[in-house]
Protein backbone atom coordinates (compact mmCIF):
# COMPACT_ATOMS: atom_id res chain seq x y z
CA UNK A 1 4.90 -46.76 -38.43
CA UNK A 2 7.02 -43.87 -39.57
CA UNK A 3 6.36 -40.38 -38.84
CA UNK A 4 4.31 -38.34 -41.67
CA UNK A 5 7.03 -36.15 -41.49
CA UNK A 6 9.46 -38.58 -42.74
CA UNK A 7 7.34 -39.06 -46.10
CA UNK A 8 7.94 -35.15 -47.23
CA UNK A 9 10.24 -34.95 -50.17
CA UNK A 10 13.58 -33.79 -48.82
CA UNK A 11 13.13 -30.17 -50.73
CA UNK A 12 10.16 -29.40 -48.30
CA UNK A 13 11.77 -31.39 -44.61
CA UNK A 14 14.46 -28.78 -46.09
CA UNK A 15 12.38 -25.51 -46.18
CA UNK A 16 11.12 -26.78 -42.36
CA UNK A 17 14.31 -27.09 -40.77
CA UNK A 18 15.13 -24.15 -42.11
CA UNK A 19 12.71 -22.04 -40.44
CA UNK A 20 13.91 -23.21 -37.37
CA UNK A 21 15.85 -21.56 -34.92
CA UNK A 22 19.54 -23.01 -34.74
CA UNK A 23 18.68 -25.18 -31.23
CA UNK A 24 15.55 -26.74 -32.53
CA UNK A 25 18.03 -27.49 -35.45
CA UNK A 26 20.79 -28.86 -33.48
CA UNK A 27 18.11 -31.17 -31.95
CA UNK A 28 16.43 -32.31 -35.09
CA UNK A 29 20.14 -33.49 -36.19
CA UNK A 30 20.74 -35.13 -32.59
CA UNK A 31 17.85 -37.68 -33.91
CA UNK A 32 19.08 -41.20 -34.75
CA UNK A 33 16.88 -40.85 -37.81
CA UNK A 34 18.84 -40.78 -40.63
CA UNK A 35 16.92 -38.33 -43.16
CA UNK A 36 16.22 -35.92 -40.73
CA UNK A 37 19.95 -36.17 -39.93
CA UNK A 38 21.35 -35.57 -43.65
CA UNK A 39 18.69 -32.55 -43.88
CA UNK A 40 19.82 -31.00 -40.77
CA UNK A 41 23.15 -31.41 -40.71
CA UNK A 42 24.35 -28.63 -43.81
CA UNK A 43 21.63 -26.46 -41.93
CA UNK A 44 23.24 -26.78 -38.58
CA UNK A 45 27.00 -26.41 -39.95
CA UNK A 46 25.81 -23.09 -40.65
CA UNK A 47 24.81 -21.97 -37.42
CA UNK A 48 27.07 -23.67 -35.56
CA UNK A 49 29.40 -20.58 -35.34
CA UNK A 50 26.67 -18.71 -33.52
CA UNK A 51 25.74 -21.99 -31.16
CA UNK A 52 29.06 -21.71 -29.72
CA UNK A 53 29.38 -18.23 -29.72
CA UNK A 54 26.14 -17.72 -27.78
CA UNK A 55 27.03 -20.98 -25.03
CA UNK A 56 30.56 -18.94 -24.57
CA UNK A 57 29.36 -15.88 -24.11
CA UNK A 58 26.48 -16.40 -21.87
CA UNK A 59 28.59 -18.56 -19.47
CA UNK A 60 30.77 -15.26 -19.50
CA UNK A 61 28.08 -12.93 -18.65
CA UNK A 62 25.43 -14.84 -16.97
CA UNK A 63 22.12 -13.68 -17.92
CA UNK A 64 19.71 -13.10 -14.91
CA UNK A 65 15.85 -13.51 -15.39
CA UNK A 66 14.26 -10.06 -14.88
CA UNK A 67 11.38 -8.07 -15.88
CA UNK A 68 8.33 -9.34 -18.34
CA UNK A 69 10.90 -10.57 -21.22
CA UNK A 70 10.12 -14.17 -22.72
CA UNK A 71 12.83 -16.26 -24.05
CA UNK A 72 12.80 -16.70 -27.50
CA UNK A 73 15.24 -20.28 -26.83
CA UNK A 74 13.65 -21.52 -23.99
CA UNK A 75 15.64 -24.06 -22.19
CA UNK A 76 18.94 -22.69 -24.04
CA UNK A 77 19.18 -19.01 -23.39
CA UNK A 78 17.15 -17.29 -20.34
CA UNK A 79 16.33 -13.92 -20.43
CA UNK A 80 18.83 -11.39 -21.17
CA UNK A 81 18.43 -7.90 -19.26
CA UNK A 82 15.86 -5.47 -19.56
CA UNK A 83 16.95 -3.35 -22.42
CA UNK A 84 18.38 -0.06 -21.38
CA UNK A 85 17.66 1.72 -24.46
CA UNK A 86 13.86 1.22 -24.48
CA UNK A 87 11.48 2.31 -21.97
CA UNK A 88 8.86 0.25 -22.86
CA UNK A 89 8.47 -4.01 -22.21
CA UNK A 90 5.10 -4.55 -24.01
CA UNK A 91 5.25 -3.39 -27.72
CA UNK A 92 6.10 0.25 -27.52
CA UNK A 93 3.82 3.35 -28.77
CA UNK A 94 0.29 4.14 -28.04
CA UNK A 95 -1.62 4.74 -31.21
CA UNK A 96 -0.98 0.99 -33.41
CA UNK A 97 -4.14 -1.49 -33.50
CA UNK A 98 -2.80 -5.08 -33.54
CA UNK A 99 -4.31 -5.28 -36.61
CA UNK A 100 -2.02 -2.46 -38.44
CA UNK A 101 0.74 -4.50 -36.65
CA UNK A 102 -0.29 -8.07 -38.59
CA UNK A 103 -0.91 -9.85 -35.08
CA UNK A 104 -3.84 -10.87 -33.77
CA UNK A 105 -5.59 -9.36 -30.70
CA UNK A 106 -4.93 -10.86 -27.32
CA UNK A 107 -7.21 -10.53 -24.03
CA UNK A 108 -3.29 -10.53 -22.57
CA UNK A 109 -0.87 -7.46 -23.16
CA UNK A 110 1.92 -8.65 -25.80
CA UNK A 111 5.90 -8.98 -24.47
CA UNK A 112 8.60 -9.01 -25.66
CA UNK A 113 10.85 -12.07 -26.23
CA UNK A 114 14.71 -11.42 -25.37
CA UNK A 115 16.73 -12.24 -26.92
CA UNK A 116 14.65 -12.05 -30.04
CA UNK A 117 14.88 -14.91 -32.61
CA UNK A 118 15.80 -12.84 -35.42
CA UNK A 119 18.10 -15.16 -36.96
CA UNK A 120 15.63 -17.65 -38.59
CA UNK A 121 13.78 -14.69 -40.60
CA UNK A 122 16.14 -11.98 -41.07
CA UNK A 123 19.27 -11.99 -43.13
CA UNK A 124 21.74 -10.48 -40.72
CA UNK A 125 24.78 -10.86 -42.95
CA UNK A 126 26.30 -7.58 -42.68
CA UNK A 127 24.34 -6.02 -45.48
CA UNK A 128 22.41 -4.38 -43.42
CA UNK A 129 18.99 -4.52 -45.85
CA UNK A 130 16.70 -4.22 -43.22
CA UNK A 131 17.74 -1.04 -42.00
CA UNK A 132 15.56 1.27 -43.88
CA UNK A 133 16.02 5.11 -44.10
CA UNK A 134 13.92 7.02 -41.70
CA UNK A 135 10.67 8.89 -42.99
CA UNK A 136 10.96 12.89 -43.45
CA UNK A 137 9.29 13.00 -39.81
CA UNK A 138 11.72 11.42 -37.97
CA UNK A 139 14.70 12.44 -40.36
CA UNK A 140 13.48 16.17 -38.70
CA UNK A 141 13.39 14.75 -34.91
CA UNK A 142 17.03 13.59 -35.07
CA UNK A 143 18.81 15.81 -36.87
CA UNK A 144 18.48 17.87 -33.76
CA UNK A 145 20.61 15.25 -31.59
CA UNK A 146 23.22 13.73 -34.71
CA UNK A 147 23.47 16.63 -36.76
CA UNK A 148 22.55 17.13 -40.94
CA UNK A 149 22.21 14.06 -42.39
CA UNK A 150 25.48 12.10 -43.87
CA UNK A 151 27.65 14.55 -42.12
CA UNK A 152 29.25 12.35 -40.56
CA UNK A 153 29.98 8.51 -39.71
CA UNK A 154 29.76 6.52 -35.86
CA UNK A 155 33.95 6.48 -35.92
CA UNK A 156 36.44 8.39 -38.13
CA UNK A 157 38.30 6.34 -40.75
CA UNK A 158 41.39 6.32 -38.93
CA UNK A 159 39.38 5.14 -35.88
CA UNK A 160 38.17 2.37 -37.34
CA UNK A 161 41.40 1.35 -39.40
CA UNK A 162 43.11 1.42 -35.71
CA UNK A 163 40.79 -0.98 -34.64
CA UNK A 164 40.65 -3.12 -37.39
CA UNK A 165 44.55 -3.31 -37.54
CA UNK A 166 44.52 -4.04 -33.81
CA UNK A 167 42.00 -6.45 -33.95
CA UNK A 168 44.28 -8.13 -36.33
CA UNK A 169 47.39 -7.99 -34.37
CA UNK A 170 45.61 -9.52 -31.65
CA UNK A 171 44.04 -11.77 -33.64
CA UNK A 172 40.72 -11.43 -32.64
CA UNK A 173 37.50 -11.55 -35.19
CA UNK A 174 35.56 -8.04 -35.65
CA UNK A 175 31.85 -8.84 -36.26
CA UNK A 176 30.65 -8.92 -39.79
CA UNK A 177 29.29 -5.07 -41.06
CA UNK A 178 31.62 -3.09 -38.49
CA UNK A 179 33.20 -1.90 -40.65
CA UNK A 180 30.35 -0.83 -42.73
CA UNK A 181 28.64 0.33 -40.26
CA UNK A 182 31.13 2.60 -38.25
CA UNK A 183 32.40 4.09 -41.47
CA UNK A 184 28.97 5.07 -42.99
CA UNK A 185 27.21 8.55 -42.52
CA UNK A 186 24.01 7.27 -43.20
CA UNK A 187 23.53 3.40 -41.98
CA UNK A 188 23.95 4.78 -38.30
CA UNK A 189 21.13 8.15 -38.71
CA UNK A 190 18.76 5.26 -39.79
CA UNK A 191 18.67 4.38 -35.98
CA UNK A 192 16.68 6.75 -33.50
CA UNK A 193 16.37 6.42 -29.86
CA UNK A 194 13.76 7.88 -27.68
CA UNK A 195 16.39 8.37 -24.98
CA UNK A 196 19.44 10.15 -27.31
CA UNK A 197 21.56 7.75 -27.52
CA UNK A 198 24.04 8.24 -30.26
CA UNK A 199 26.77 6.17 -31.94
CA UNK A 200 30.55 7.27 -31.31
CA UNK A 201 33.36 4.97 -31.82
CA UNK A 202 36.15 4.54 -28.84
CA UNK A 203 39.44 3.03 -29.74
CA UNK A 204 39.61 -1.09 -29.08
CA UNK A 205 41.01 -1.74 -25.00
CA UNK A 206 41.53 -4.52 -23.01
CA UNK A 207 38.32 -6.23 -21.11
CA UNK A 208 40.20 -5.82 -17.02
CA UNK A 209 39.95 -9.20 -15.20
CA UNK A 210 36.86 -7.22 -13.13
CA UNK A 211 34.46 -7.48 -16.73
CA UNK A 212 35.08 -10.99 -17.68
CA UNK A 213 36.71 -12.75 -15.14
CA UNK A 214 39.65 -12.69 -16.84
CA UNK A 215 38.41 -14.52 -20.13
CA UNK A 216 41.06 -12.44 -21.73
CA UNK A 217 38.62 -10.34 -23.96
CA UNK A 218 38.58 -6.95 -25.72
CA UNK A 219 36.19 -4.21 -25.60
CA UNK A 220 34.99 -1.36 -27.94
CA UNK A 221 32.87 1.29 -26.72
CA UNK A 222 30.31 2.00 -29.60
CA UNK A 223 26.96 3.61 -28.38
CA UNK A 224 26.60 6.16 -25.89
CA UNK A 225 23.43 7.58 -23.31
CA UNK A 226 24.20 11.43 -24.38
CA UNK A 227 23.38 12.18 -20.60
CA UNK A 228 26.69 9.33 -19.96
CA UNK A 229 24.02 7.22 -17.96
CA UNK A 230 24.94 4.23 -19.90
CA UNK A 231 27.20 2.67 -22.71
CA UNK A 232 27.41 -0.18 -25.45
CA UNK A 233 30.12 -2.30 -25.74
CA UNK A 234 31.39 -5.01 -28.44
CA UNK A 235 33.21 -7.64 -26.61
CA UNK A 236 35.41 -9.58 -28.88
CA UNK A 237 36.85 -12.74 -27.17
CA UNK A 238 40.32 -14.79 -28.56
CA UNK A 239 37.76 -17.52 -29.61
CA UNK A 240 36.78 -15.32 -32.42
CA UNK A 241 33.45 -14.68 -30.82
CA UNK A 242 31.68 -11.59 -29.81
CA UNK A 243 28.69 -10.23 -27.63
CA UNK A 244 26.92 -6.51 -27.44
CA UNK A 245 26.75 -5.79 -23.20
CA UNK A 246 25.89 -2.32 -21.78
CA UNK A 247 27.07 -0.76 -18.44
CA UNK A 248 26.90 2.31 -16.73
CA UNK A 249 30.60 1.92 -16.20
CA UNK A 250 32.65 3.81 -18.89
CA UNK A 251 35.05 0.94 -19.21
CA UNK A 252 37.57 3.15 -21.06
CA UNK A 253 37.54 5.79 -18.04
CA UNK A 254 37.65 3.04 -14.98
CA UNK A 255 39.37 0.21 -16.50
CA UNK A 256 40.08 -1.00 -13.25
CA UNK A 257 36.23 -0.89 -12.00
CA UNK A 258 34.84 -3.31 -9.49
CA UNK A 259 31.57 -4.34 -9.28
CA UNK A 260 31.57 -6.64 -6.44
CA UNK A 261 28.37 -5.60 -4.09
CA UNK A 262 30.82 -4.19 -1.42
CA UNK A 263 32.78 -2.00 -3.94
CA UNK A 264 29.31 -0.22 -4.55
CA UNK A 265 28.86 2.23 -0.97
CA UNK A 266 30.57 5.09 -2.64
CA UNK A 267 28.28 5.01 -5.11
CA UNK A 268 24.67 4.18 -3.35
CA UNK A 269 22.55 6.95 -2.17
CA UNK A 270 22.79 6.76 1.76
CA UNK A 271 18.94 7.35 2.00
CA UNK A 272 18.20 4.21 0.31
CA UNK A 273 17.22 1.24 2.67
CA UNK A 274 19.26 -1.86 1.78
CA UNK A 275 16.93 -3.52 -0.98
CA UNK A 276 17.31 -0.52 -2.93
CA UNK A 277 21.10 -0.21 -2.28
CA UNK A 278 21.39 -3.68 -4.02
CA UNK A 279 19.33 -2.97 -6.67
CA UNK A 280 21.47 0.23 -8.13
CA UNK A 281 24.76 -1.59 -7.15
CA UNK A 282 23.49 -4.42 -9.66
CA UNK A 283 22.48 -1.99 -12.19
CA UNK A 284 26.17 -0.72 -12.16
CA UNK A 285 26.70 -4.11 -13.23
CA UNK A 286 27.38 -5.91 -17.08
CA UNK A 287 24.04 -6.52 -18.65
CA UNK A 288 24.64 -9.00 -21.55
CA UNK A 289 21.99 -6.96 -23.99
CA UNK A 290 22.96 -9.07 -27.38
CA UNK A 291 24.52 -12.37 -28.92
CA UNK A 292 25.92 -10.19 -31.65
CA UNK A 293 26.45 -6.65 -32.83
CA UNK A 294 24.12 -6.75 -35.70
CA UNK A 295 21.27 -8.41 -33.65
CA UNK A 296 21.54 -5.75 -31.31
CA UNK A 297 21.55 -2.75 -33.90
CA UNK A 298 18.39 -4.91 -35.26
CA UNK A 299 16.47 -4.65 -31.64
CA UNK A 300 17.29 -1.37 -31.51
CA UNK A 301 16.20 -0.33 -34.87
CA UNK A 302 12.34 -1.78 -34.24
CA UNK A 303 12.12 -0.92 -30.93
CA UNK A 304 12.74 2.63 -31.04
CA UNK A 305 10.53 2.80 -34.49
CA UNK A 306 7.58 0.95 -32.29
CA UNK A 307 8.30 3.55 -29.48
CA UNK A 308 8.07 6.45 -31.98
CA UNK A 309 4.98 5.05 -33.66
CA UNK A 310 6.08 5.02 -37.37
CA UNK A 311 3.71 3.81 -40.57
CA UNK A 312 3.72 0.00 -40.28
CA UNK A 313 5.91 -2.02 -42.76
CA UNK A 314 6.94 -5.09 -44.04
CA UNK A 315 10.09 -5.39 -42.09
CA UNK A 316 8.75 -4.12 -38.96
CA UNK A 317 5.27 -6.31 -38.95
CA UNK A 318 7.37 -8.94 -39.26
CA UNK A 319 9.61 -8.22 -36.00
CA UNK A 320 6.39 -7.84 -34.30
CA UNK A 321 5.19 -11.31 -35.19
CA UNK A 322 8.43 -12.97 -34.54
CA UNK A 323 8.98 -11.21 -31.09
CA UNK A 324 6.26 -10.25 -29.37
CA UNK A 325 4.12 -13.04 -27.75
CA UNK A 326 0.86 -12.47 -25.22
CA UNK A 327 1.63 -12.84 -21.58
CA UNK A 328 1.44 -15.92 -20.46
């Protein structure tokens, strides 16, 4: 008898695969059934840039479980790090009902997934829609750490031309809206953070064997802790790939940084006992944060909007529902 499914007229088996996220689509086109095949096949070609991207660059920078995250991709992508830019692991800010949120109330305190499946609701094309202006409130709050508004852009146009020529000499693949974004004073004033960070562009330098085990990849410093605690990197790999990690190394001050545990003593407080010693040597470490450079401006965005409490809207109910799941 076949499957009820298999009796939908191809426009709606269309809209459902669709609204998958790319795995669950690579798996509905590893059936041997041969609708669900030609449906999910155009669907999967795609997102097939961003299946291999995400395979390469988490066997590059091993995620390690941690924290109260949930993966979005179970059984293809664990948990990525806890997110340095957020304080918060449940949904952030004090004062939202679930009910102004659009979610429904849970006996169990709502977590984050990480990395968020954004990709199967969002359009993260470069156009950066999503990112709405900030509301005269916050526009006031900021201005204090980034200055008037649209006085000036993430990386200077020769900055940004350097890298983008380099880039090109080296033949490696800048992610789609960098440009955009780095050369816009407005896009980047859109984004608060509750602990200062702030965009600056550093020129494009070459990922030392100690960062990627000598994949041969490329790093550009992008968005900085203003106390220098911690920093946001692109890494753009020869496959044409790219990732967003963050470090409290400043990779363009101590290119020649190791990170191996016994490297660390300098650096350790000598009143810590042992357990503790490990833990800050591993938070020196590479935290792969996310699978590309717009999904991480995109977690940042709605995070630090949830943190600050802001009116509800479309866009932002929406990253709540697709993101946030009760503790299991």
């Amino acid at each position: 008898m076949a499957a009820p499914i298999l009796s939908c007229p191809t426009e709606v088996l269309h809209y459902i695969i669709s609204s998958l996220n790319p795995f669950d689509v690579e798996a509905v086109a590893k059936t041997f059934n041969r609708t669900l095949f030609n449906v999910a096949c155009p669907i999967l070609l795609r997102h097939k840039p961003w299946l291999d991207n995400v395979r390469l660059m988490t066997g590059i920078f091993p995620p390690r479980r941690s924290g109260d995250f949930l993966p979005s991709f179970p059984g293809h992508v664990p948990v990525l790090e806890p997110q340095w830019s957020t304080y918060d692991r449940g949904i952030p800010g004090t004062d939202y009902t679930f009910e102004s949120l659009g979610i429904r109330p849970a006996t169990q305190e709502y977590v984050a997934s990480s990395p968020p499946d954004l990709r199967s609701w969002m359009q993260l094309d470069g156009s950066f829609d999503w990112l709405k202006p900030l509301d005269e409130r916050m526009q006031d709050m900021w201005e204090e750490y980034v200055g008037p508004f649209g006085e000036s852009a993430p990386g200077a146009d020769d900055v940004v031309n350097g890298i983008m020529e380099m880039a090109k000499k080296l033949d490696l693949v800048l992610p789609d809206g960098f440009e955009t974004f780095m050369k816009s004073k407005e896009l980047h004033y859109r984004i608060p953070s509750c602990m200062s960070w702030y965009f600056e562009l550093a020129p494009i330098a070459k990922a030392p064997k100690a960062l990627d085990g000598g994949a041969g990849g490329y790093v550009v410093k992008f968005h900085i802790d203003q106390q220098s605690f911690a920093y946001s990197y692109i890494y753009l790999h020869p496959s044409g790939g790219h990732c967003v990690f963050v470090s409290r190394v400043d990779w363009c001050e101590e290119p020649d940084a190791d990170l191996s545990p016994s490297s660390q003593d300098e650096r350790r407080p000598q009143s810590q006992e042992e357990g503790e010693q490990e833990e800050v040597a591993d938070e020196l470490a590479v935290s792969l944060h996310s699978l590309s450079f717009e999904e991480y401006l995109a977690t940042v965005y709605y995070e630090q909007l949830l943190w600050y409490g802001v009116e509800p809207f479309d866009g932002l109910k929406a990253y709540v529902a697709h993101v946030y799941r009760p503790r299991q």
